[in-house]
PDB file of N, CA and C in Angstrom:
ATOM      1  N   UNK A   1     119.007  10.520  86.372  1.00  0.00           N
ATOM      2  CA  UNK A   1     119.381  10.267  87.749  1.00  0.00           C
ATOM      3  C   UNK A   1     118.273   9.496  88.473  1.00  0.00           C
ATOM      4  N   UNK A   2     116.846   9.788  88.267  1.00  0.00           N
ATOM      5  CA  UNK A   2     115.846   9.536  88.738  1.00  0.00           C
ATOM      6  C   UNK A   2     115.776   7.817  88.235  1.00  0.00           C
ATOM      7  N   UNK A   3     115.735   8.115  87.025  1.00  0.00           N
ATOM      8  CA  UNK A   3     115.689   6.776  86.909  1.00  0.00           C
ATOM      9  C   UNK A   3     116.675   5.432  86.736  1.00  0.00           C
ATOM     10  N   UNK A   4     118.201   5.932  87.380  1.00  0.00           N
ATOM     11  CA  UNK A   4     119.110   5.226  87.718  1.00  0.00           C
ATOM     12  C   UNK A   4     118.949   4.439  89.455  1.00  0.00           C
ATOM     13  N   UNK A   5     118.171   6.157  90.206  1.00  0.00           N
ATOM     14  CA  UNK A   5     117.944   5.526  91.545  1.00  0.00           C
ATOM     15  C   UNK A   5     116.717   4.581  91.131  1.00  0.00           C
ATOM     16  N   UNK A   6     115.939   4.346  90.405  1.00  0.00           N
ATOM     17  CA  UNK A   6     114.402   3.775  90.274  1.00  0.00           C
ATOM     18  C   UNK A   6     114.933   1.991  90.198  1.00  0.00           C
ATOM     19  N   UNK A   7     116.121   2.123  88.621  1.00  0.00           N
ATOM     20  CA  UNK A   7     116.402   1.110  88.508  1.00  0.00           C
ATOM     21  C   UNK A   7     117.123   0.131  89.870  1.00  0.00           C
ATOM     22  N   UNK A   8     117.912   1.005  90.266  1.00  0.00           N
ATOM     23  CA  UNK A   8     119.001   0.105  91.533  1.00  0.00           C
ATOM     24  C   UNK A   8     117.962  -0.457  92.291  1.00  0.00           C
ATOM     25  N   UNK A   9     116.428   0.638  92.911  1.00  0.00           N
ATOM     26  CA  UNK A   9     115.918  -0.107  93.615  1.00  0.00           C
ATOM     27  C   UNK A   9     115.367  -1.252  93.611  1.00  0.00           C
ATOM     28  N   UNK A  10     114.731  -1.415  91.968  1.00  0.00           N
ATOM     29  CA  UNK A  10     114.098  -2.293  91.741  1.00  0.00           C
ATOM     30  C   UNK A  10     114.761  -3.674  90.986  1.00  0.00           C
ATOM     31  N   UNK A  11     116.279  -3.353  91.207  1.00  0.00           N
ATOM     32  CA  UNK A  11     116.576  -4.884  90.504  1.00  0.00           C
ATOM     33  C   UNK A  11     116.591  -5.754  90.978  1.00  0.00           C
ATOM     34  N   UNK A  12     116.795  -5.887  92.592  1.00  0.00           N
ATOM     35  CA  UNK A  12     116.859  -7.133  93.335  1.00  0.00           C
ATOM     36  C   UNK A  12     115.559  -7.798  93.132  1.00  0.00           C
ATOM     37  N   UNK A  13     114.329  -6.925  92.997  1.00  0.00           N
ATOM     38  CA  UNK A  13     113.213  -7.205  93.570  1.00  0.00           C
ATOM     39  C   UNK A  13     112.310  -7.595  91.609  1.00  0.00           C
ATOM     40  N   UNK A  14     113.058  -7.579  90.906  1.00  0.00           N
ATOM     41  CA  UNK A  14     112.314  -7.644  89.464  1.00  0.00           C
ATOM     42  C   UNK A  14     113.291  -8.621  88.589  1.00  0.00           C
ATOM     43  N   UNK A  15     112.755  -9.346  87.527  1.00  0.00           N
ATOM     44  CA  UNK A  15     113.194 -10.101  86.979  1.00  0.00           C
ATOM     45  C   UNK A  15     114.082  -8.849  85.951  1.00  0.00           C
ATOM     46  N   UNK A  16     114.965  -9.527  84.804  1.00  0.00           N
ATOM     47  CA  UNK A  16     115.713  -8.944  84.112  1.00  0.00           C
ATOM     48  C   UNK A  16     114.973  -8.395  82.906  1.00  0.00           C
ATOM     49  N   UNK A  17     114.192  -9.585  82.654  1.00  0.00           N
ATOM     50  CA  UNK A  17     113.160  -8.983  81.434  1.00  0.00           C
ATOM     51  C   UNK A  17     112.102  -8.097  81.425  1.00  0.00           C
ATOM     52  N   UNK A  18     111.719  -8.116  83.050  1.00  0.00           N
ATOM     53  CA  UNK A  18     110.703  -6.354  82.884  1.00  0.00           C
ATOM     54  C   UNK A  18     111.609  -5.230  83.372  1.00  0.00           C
ATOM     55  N   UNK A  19     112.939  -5.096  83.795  1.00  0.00           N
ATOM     56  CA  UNK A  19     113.759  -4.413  83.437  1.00  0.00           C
ATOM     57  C   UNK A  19     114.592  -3.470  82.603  1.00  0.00           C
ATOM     58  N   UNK A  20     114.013  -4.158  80.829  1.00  0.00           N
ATOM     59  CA  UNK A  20     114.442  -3.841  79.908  1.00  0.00           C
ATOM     60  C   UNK A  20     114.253  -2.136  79.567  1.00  0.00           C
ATOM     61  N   UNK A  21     113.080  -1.975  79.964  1.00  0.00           N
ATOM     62  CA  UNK A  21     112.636  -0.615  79.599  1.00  0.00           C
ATOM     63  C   UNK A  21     113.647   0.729  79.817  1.00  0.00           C
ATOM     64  N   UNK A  22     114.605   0.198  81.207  1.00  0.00           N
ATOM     65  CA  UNK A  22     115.984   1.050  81.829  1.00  0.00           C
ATOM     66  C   UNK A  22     116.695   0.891  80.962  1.00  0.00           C
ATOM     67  N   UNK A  23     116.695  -0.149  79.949  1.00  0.00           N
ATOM     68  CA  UNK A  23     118.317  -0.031  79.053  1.00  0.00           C
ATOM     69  C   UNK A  23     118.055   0.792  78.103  1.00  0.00           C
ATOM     70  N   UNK A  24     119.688   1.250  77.638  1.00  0.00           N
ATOM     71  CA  UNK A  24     119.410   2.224  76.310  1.00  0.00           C
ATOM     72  C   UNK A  24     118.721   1.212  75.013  1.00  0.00           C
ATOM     73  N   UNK A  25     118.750   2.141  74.095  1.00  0.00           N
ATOM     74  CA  UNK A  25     118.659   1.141  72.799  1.00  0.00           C
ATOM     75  C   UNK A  25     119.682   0.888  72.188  1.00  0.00           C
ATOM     76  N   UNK A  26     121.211   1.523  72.629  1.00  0.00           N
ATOM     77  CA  UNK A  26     122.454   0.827  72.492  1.00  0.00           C
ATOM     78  C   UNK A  26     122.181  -0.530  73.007  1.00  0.00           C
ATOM     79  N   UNK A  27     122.073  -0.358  74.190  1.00  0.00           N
ATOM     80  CA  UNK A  27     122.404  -1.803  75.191  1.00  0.00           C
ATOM     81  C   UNK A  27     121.361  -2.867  74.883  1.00  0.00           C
ATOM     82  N   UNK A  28     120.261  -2.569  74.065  1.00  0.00           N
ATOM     83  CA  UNK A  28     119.403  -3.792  73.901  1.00  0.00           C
ATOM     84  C   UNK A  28     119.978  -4.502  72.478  1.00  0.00           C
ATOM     85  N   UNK A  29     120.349  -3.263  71.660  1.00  0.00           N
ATOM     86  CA  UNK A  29     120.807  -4.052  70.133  1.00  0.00           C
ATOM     87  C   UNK A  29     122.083  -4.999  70.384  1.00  0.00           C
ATOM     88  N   UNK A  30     122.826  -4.926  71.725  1.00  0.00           N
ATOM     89  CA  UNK A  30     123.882  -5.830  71.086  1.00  0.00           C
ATOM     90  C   UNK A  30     123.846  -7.371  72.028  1.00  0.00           C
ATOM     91  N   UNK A  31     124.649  -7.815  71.808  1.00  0.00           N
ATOM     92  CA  UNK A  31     124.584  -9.207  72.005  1.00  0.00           C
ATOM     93  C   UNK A  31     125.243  -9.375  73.126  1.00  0.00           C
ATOM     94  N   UNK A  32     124.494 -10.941  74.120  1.00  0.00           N
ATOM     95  CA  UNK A  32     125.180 -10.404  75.638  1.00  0.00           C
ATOM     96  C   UNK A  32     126.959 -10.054  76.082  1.00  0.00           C
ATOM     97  N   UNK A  33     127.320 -10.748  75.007  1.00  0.00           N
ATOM     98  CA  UNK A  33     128.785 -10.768  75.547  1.00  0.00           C
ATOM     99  C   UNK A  33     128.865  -9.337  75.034  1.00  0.00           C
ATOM    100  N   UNK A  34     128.766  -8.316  73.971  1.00  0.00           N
ATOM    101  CA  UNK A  34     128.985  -6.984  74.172  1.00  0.00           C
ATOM    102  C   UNK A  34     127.975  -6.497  75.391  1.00  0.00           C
ATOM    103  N   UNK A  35     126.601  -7.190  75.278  1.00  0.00           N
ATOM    104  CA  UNK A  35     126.361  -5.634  77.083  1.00  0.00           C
ATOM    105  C   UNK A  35     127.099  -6.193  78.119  1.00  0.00           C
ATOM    106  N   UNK A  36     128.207  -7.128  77.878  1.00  0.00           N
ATOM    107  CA  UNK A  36     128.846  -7.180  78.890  1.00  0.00           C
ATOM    108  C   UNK A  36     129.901  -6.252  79.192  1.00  0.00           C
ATOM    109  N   UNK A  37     130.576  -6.200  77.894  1.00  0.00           N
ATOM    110  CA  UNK A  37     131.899  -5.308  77.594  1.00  0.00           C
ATOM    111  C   UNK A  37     130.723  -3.532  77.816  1.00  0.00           C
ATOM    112  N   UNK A  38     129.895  -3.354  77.430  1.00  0.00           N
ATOM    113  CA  UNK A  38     129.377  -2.020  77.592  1.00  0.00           C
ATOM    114  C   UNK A  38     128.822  -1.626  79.281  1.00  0.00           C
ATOM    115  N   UNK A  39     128.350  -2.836  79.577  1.00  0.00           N
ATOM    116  CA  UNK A  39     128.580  -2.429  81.019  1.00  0.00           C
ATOM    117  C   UNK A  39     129.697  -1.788  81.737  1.00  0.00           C
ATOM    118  N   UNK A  40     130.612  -2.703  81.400  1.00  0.00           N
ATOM    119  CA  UNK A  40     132.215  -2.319  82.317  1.00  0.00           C
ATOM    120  C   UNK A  40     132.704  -0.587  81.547  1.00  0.00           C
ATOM    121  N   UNK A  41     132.297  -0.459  80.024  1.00  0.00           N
ATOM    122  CA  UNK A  41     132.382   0.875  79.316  1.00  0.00           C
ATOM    123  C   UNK A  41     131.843   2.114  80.451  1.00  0.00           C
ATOM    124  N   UNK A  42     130.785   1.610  80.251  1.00  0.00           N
ATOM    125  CA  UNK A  42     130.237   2.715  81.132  1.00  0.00           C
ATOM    126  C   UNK A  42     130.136   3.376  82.466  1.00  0.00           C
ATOM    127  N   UNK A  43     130.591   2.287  83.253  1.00  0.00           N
ATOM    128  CA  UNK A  43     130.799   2.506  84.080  1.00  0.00           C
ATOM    129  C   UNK A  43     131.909   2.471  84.666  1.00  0.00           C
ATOM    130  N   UNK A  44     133.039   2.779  83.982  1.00  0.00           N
ATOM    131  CA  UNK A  44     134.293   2.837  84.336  1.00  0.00           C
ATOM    132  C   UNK A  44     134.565   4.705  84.030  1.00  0.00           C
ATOM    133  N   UNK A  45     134.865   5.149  85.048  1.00  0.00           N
ATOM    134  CA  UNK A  45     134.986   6.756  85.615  1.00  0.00           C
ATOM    135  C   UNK A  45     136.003   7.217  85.493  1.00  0.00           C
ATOM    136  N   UNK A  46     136.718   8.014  84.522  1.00  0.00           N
ATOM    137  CA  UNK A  46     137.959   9.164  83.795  1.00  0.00           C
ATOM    138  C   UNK A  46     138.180  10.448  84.701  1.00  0.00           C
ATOM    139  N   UNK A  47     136.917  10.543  85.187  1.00  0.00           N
ATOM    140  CA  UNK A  47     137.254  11.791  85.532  1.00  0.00           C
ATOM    141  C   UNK A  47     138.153  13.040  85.999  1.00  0.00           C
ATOM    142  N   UNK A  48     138.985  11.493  87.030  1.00  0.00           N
ATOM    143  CA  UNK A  48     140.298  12.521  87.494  1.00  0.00           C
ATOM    144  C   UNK A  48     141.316  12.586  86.648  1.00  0.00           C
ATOM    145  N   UNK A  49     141.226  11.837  85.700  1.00  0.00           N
ATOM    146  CA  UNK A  49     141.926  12.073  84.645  1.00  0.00           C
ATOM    147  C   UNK A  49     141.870  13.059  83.487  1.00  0.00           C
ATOM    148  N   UNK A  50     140.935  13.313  83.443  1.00  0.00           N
ATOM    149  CA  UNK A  50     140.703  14.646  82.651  1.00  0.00           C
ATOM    150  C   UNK A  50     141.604  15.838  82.286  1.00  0.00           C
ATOM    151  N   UNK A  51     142.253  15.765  83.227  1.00  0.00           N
ATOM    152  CA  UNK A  51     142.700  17.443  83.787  1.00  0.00           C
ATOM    153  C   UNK A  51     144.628  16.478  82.271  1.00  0.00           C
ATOM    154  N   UNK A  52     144.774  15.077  82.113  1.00  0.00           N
ATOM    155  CA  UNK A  52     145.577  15.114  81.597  1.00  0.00           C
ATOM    156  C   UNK A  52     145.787  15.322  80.185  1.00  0.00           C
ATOM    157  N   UNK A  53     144.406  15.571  79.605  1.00  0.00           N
ATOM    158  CA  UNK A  53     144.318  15.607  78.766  1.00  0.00           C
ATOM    159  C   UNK A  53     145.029  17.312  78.247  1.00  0.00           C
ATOM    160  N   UNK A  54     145.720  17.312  76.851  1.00  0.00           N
ATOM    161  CA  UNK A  54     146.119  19.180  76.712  1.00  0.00           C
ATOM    162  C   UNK A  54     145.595  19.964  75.859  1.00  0.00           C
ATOM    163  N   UNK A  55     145.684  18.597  74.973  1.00  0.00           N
ATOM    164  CA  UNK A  55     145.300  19.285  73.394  1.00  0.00           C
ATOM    165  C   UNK A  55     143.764  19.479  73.151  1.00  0.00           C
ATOM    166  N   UNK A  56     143.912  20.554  72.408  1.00  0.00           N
ATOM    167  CA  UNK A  56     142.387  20.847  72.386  1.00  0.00           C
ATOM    168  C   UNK A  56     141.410  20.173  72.006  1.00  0.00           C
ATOM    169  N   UNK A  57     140.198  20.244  72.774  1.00  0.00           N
ATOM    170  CA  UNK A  57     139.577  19.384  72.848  1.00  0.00           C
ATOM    171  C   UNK A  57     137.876  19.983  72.243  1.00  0.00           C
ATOM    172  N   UNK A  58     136.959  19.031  71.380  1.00  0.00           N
ATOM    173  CA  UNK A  58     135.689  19.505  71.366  1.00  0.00           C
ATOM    174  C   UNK A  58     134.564  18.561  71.725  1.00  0.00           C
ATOM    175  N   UNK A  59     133.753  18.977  72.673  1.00  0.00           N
ATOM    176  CA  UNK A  59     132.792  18.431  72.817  1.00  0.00           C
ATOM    177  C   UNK A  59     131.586  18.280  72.733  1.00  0.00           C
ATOM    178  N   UNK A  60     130.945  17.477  71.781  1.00  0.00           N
ATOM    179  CA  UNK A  60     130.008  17.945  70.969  1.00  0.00           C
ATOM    180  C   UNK A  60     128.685  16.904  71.881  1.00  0.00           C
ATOM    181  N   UNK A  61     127.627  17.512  72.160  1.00  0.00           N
ATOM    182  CA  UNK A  61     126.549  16.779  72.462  1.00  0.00           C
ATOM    183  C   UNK A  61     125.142  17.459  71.674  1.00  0.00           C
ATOM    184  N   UNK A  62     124.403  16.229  72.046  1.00  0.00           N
ATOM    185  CA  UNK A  62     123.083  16.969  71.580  1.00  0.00           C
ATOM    186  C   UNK A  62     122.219  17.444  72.785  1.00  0.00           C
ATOM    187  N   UNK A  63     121.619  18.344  72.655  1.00  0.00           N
ATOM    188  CA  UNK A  63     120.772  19.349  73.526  1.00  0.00           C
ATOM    189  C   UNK A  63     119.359  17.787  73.982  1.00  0.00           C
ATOM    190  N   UNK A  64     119.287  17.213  73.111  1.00  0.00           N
ATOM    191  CA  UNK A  64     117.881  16.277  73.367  1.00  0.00           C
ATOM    192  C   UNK A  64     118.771  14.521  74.050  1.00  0.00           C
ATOM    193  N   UNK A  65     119.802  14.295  74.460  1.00  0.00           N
ATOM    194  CA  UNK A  65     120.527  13.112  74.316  1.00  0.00           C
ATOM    195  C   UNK A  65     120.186  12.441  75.573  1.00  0.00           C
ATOM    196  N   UNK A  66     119.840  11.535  76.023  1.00  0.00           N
ATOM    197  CA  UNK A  66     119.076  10.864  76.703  1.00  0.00           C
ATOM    198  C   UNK A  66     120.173   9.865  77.674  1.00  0.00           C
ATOM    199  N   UNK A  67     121.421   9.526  76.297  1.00  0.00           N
ATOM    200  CA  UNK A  67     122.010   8.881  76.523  1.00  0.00           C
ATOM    201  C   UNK A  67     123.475   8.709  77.149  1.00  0.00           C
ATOM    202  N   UNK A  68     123.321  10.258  76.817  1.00  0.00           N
ATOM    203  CA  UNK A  68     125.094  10.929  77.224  1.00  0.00           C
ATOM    204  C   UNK A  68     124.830  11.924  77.864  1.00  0.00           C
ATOM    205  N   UNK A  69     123.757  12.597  78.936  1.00  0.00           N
ATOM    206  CA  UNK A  69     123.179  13.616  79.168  1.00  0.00           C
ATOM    207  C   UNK A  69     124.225  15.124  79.085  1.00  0.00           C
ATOM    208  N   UNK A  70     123.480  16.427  78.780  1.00  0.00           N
ATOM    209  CA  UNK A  70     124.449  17.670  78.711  1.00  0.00           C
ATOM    210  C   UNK A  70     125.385  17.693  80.050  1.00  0.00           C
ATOM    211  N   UNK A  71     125.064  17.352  81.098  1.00  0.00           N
ATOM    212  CA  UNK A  71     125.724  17.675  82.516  1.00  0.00           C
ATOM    213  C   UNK A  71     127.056  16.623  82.233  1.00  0.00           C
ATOM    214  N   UNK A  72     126.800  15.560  81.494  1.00  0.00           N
ATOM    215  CA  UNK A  72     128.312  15.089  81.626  1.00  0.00           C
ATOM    216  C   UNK A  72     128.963  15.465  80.348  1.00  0.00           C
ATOM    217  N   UNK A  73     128.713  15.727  79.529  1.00  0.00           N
ATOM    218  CA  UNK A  73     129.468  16.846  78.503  1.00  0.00           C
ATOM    219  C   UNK A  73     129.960  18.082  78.951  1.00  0.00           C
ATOM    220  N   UNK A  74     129.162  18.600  79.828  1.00  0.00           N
ATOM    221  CA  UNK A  74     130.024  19.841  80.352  1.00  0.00           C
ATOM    222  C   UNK A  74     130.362  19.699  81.354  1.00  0.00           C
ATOM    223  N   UNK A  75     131.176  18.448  82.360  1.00  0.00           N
ATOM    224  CA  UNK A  75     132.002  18.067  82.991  1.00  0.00           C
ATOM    225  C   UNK A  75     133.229  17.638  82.502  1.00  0.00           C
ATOM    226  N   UNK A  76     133.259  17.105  81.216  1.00  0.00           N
ATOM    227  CA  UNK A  76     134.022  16.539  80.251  1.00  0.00           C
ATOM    228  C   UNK A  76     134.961  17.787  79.697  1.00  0.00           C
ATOM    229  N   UNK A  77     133.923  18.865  79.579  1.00  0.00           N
ATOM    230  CA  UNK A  77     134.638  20.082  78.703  1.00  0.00           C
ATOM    231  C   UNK A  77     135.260  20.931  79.509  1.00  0.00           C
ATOM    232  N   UNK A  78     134.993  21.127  80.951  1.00  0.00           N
ATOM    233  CA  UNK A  78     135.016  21.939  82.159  1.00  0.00           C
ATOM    234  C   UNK A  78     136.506  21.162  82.631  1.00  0.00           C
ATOM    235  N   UNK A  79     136.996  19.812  82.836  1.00  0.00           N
ATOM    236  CA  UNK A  79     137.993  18.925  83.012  1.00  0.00           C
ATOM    237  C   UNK A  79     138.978  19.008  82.286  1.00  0.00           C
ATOM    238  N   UNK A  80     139.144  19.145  80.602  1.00  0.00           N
ATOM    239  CA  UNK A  80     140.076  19.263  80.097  1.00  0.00           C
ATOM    240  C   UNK A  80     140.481  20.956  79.736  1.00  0.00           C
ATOM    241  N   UNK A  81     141.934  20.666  79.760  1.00  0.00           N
ATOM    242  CA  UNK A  81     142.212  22.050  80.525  1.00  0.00           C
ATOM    243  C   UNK A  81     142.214  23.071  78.672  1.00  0.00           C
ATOM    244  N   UNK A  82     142.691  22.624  77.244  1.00  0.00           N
ATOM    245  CA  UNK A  82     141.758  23.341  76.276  1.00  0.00           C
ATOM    246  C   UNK A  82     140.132  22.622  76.050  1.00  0.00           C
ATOM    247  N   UNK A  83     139.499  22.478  76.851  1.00  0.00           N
ATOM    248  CA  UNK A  83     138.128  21.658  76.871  1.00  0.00           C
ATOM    249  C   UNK A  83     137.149  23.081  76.004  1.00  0.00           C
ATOM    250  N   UNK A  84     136.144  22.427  75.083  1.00  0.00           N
ATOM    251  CA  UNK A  84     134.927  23.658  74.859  1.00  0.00           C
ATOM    252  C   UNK A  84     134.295  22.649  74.483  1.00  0.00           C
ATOM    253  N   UNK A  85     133.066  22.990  74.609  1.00  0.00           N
ATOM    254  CA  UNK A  85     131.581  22.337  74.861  1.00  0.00           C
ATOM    255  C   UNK A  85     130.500  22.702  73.551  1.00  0.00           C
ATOM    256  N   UNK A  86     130.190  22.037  72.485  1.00  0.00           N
ATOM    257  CA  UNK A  86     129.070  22.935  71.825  1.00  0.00           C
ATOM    258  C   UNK A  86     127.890  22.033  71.644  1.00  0.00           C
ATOM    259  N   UNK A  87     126.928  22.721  71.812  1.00  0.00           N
ATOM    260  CA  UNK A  87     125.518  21.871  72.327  1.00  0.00           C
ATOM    261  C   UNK A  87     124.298  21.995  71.063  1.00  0.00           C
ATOM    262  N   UNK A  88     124.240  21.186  70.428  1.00  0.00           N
ATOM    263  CA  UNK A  88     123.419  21.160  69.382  1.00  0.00           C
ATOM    264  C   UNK A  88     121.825  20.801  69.550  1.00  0.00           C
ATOM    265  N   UNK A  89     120.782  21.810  69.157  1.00  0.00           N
ATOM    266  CA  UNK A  89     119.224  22.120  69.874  1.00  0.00           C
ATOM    267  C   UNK A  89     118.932  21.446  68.587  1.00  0.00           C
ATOM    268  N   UNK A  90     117.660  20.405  69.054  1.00  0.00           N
ATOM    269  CA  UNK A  90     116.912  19.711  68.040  1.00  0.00           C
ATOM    270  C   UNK A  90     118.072  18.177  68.156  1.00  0.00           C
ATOM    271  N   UNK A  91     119.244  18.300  68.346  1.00  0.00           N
ATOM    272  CA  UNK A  91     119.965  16.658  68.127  1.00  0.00           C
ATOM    273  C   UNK A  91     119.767  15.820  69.253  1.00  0.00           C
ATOM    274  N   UNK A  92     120.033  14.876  69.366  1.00  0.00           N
ATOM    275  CA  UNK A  92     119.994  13.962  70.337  1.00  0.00           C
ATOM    276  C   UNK A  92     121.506  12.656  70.348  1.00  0.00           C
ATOM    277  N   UNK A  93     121.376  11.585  70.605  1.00  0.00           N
ATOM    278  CA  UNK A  93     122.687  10.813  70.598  1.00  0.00           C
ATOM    279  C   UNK A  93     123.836  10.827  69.282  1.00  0.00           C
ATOM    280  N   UNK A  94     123.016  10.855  68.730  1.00  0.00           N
ATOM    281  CA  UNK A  94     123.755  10.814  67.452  1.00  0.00           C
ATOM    282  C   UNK A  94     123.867  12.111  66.943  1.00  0.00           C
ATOM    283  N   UNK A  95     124.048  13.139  67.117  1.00  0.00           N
ATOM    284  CA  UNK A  95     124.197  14.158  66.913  1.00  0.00           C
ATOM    285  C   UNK A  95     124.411  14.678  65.535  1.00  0.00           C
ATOM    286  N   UNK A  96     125.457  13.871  65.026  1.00  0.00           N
ATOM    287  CA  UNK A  96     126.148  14.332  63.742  1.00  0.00           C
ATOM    288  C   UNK A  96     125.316  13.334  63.160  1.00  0.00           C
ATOM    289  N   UNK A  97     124.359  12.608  63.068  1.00  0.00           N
ATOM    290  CA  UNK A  97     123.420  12.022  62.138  1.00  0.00           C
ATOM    291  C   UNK A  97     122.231  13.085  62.302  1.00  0.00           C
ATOM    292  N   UNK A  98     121.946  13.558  63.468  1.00  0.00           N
ATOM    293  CA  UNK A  98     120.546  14.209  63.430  1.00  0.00           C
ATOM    294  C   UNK A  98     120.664  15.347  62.927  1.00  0.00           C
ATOM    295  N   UNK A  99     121.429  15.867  62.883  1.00  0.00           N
ATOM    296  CA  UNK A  99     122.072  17.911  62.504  1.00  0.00           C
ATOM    297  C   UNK A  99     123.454  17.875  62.214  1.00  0.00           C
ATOM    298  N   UNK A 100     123.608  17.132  60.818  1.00  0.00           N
ATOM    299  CA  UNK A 100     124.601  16.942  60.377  1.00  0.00           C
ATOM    300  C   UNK A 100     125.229  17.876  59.435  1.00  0.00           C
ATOM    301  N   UNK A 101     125.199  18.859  59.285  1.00  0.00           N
ATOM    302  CA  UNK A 101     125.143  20.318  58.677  1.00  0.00           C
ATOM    303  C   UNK A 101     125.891  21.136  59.995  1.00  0.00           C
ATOM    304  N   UNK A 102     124.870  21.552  61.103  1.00  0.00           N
ATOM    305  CA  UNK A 102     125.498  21.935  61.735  1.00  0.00           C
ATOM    306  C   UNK A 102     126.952  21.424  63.042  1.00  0.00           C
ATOM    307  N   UNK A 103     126.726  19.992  62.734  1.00  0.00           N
ATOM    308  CA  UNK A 103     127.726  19.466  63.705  1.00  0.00           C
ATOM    309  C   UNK A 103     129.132  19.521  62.595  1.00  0.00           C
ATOM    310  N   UNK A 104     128.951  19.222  61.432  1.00  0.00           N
ATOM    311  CA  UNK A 104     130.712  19.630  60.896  1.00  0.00           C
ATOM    312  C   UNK A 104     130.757  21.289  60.725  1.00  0.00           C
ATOM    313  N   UNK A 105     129.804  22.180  60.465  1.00  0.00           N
ATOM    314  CA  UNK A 105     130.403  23.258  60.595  1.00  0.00           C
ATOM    315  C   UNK A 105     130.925  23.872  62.121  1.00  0.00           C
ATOM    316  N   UNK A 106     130.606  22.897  62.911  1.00  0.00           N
ATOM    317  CA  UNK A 106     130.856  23.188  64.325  1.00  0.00           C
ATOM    318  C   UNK A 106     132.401  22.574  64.408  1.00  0.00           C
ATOM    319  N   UNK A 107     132.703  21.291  63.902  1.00  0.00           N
ATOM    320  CA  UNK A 107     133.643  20.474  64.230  1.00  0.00           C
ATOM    321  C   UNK A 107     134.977  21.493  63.115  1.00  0.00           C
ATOM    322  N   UNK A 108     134.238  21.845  61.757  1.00  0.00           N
ATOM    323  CA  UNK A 108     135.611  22.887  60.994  1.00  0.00           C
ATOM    324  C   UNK A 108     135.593  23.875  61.501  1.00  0.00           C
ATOM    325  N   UNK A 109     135.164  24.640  62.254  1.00  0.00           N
ATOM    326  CA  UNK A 109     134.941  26.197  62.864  1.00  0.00           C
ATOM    327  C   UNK A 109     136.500  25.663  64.094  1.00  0.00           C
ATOM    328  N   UNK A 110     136.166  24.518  65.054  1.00  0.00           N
ATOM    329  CA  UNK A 110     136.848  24.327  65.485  1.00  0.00           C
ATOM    330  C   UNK A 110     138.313  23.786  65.511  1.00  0.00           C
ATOM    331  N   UNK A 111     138.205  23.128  64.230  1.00  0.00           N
ATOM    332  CA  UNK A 111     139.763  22.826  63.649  1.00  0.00           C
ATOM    333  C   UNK A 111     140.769  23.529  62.862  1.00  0.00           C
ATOM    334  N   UNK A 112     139.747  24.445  62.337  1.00  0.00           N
ATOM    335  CA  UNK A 112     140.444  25.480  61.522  1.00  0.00           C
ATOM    336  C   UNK A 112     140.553  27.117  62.914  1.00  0.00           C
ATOM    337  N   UNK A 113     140.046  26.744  64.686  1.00  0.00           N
ATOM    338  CA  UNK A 113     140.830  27.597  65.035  1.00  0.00           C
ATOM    339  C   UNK A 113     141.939  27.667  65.532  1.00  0.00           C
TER     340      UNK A 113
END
């Protein structure tokens, strides 16, 4: 949050290239015409839509994720109406690459209920 207000303030006033440090490392690997398409990704807001979702739903984040922070995972899980939330300690964005053991026994625990 902090450093979303940091960035807004300082873009008028800073070139694009000492800027970089605010982007993810999604948004630096791809090429401009995708951070174009990932801009509009991200910032395009579901929220009130949520509630249409029925079927059960899992939402898996990592406890360390920088990029998807826990507060909007458990807005995500809190919104859909079978929504559950499971939060994996030690993972980060990639979750099911970093604690990949425990993210499918999380993901079959949940399909097989």
């Amino acid at each position: 949050f902090i450093k979303r207000i940091c960035f807004k303030a300082l873009k008028p006033f800073v070139k694009k290239e000492k800027l970089k440090r605010f982007y993810s490392q999604d948004y630096n690997s791809l090429s401009p015409v995708m951070q174009q398409s990932f801009i509009k990704i991200v910032n395009e807001h579901l929220d009130d839509r949520l509630n249409l979702i029925t079927a059960p739903t899992l939402a898996v984040v990592g406890k360390n994720d920088k990029d998807t922070p826990l507060y909007m995972a458990k807005k995500i899980a809190k919104g859909v109406k079978n929504g559950k939330l499971t939060v994996i300690n030690g993972a980060g964005h990639f979750a099911f690459v970093d604690k990949p053991y425990i993210f499918n026994v999380e993901v079959r625990e949940f399909l097989l209920s």
